[in-house]
Protein backbone atom coordinates (compact mmCIF):
# COMPACT_ATOMS: atom_id res chain seq x y z
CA UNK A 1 -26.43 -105.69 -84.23
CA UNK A 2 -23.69 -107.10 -82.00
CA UNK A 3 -23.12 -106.79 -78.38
CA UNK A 4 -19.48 -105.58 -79.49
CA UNK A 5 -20.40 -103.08 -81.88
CA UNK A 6 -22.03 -101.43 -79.62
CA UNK A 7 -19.66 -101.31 -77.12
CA UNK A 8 -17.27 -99.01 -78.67
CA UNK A 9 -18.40 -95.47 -79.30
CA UNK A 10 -17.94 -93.15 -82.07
CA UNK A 11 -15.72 -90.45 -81.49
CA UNK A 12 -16.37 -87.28 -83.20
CA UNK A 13 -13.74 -85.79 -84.98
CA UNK A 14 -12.81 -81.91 -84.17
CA UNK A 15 -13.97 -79.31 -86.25
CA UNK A 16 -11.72 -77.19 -88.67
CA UNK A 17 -12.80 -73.85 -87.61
CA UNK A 18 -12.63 -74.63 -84.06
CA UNK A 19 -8.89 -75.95 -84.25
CA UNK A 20 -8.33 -72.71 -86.16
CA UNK A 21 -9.87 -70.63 -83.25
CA UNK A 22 -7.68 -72.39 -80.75
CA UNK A 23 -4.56 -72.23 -82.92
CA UNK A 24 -5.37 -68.21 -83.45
CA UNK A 25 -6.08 -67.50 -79.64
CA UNK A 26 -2.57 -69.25 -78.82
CA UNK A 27 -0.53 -67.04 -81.20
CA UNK A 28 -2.23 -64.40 -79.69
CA UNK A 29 -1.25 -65.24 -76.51
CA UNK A 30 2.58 -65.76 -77.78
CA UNK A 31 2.83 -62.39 -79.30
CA UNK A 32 1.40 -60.94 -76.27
CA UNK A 33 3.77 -62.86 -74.24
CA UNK A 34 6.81 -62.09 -76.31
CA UNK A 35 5.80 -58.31 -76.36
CA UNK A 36 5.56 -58.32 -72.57
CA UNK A 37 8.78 -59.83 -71.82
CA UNK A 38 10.99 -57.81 -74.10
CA UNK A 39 11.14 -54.50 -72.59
CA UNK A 40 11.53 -56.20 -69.08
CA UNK A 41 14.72 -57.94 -69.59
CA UNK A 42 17.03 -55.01 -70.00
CA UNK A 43 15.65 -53.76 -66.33
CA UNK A 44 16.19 -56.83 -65.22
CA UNK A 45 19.98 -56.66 -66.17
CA UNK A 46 20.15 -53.32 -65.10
CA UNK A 47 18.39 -54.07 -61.59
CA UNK A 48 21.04 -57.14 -61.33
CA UNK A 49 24.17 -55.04 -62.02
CA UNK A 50 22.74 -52.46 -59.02
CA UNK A 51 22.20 -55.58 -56.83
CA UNK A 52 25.49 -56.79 -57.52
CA UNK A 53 27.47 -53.01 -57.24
CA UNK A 54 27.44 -53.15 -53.62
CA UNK A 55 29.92 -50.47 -52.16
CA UNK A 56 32.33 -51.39 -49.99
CA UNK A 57 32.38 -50.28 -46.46
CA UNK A 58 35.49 -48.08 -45.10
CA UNK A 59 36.19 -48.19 -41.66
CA UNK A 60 37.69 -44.90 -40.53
CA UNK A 61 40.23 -45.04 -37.83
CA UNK A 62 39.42 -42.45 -34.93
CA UNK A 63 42.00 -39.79 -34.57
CA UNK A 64 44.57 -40.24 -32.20
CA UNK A 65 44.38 -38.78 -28.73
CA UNK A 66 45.80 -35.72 -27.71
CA UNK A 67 47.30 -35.29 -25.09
CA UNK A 68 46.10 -33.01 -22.44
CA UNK A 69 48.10 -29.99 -21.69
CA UNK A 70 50.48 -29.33 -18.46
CA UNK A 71 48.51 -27.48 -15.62
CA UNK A 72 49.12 -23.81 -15.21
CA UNK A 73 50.43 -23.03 -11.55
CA UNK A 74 49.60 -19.63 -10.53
CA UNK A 75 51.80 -17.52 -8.39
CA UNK A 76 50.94 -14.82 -6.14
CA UNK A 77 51.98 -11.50 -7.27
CA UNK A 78 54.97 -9.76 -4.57
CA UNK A 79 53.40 -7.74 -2.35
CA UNK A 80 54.68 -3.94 -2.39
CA UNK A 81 56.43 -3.02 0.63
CA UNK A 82 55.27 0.45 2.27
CA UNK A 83 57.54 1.95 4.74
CA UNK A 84 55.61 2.75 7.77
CA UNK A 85 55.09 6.60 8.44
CA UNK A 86 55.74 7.47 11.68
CA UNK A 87 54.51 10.37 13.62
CA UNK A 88 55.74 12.11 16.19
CA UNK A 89 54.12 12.11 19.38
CA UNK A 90 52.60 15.49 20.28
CA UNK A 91 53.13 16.84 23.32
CA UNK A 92 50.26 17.49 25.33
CA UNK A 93 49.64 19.99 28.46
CA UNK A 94 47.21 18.27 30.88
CA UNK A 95 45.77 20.61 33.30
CA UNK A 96 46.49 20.63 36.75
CA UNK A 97 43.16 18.94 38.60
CA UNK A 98 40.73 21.81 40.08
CA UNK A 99 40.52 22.27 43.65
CA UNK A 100 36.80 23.50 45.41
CA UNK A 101 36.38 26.47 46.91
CA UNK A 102 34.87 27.54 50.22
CA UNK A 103 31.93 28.20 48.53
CA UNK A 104 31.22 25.30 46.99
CA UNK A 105 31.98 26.44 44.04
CA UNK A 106 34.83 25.18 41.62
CA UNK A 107 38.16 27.28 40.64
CA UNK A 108 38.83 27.56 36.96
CA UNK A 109 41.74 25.86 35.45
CA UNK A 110 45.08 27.83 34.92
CA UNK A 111 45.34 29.62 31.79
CA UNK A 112 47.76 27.51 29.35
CA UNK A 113 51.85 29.02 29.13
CA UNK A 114 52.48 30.32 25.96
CA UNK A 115 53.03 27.89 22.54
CA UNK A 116 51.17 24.94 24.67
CA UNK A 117 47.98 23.39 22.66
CA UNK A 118 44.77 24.78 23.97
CA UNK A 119 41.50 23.10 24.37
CA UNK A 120 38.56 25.08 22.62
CA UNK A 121 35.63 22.90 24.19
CA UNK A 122 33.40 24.28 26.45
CA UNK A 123 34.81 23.71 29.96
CA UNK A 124 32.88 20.87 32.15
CA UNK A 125 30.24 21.76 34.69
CA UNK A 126 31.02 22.32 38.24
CA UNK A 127 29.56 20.62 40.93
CA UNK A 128 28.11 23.54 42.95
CA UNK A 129 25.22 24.47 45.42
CA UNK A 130 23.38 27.11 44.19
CA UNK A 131 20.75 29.33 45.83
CA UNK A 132 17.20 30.33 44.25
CA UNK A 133 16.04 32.76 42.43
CA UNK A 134 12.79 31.64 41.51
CA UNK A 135 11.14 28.43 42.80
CA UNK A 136 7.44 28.16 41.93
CA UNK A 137 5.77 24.65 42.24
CA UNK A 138 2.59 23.59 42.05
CA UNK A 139 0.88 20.52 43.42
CA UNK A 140 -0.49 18.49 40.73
CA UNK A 141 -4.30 18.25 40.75
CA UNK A 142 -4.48 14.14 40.22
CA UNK A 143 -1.88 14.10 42.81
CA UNK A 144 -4.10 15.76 45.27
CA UNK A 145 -7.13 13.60 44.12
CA UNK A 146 -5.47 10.51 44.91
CA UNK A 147 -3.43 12.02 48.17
CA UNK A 148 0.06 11.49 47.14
CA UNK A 149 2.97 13.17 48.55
CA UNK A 150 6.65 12.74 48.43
CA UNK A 151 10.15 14.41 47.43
CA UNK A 152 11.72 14.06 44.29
CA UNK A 153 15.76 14.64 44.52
CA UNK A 154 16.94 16.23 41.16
CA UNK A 155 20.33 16.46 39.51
CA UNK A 156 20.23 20.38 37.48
CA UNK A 157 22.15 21.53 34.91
CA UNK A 158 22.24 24.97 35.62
CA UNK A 159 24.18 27.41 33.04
CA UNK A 160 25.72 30.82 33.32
CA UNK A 161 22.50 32.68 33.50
CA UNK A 162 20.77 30.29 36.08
CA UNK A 163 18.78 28.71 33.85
CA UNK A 164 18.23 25.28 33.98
CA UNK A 165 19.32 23.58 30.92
CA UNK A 166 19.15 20.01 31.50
CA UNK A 167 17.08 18.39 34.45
CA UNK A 168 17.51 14.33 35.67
CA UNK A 169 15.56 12.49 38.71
CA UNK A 170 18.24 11.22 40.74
CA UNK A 171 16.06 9.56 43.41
CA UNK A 172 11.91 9.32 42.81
CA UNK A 173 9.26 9.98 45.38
CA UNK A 174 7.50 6.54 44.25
CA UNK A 175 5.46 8.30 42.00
CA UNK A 176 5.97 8.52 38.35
CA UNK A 177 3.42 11.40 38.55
CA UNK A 178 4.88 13.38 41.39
CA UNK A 179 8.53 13.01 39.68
CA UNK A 180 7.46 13.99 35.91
CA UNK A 181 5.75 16.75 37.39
CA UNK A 182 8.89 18.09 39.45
CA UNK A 183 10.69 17.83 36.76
CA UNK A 184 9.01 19.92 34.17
CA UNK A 185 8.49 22.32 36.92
CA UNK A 186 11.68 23.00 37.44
CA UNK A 187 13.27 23.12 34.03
CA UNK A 188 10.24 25.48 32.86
CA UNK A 189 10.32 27.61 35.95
CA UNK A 190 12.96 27.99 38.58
CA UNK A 191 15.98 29.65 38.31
CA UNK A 192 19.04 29.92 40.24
CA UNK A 193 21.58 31.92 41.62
CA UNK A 194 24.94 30.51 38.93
CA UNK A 195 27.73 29.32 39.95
CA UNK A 196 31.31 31.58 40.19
CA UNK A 197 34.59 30.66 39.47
CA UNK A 198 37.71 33.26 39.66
CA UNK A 199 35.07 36.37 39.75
CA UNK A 200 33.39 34.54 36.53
CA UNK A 201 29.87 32.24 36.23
CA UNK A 202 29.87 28.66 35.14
CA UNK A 203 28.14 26.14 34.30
CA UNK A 204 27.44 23.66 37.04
CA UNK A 205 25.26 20.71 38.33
CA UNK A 206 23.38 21.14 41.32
CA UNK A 207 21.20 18.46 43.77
CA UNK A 208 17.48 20.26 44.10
CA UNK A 209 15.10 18.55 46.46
CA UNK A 210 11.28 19.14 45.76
CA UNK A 211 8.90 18.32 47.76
CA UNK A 212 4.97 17.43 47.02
CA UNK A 213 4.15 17.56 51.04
CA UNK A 214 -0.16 17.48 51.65
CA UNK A 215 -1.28 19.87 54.78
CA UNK A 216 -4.32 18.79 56.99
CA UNK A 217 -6.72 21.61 56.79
């Protein structure tokens, strides 16, 4: 055998059933294809008339403004006019002033003429000095103790039965002890001889010295 022969191989032809196997799966594939793509083409269209219905945009003009309204001015309401009421002045009766006695006591006031306006307060306390009736004191026992001694000068308040009704230090001893106690003393204990005026008693304010005074035994 030749070099050339051999060269050049045989080349087998294909078999029938094989080409018929191929040929088959193709179609296959064709129908398949062809089934596929059928239904898909009238969502396609449908998809592409959406895509292509695009609504058109409006722009809305904005209202136009309104104007804002006038401002309110607010008055002040008249005032009412009142006509002043005026009164008559009353005529008033002032007592003459009250002149001492020789006594010491104090005179009372005129009576009032007839029609004038009389004053029902109590009339004001006299100033008198009045005599005792009773005068009991008593040293206090701490006073003794610590040796103090002194005289307390009180303003009384004496009324029309002697009794004193209201009692004020008007000068202290220089002890708050020996002043307390002269006080209380005397508005518990003492009583005086009251004070006259025109044949009646009065009330009157009266100047009472006591005195705390420590003897040597």
């Amino acid at each position: 055998m030749s070099s050339a022969s051999l060269a050049v191989a045989a080349r087998p032809h294909p078999e029938a059933t094989r080409v018929a196997a191929l040929s088959a799966a193709i179609a296959l594939n064709l129908a398949a294809l062809l089934i596929l793509t059928r239904p898909l083409a009238p969502q396609a269209l449908a998809l592409a008339h959406k895509l292509v219905a695009v609504p058109q945009v409006t722009l809305i003009e904005p209202p136009p403004k309104v104007p804002p309204p006038p401002p309110i001015e607010l008055k002040p309401l008249p005032h009412p006019t009142v006509a002043p009421v005026r009164v008559p002045p009353q005529p008033s009766v002032v007592p003459p002033p009250a002149v001492p006695s020789v006594d010491g006591t104090q005179a009372m006031p005129p009576e009032a003429p007839p029609g004038a306006t009389l004053d029902t307060a109590a009339p004001a306390p006299v100033e008198a000095t009045l005599a005792y009736r009773t005068a009991p004191l008593q040293f206090p026992s701490q006073a003794l103790r610590r040796h103090m001694q002194g005289t307390v000068l009180l303003r009384v308040l004496v009324d029309e039965n002697g009794t004193p009704v209201q009692v004020e230090v008007e000068h202290g001893s220089g002890y708050a002890l020996l002043d307390r106690s002269a006080r209380e003393q005397v508005l518990a204990h003492w009583r005086f001889q009251p004070a006259t005026a025109n044949g009646h008693a009065v009330r009157a304010w009266a100047r009472v010295p006591v005195s705390f005074v420590l003897h040597d035994l």
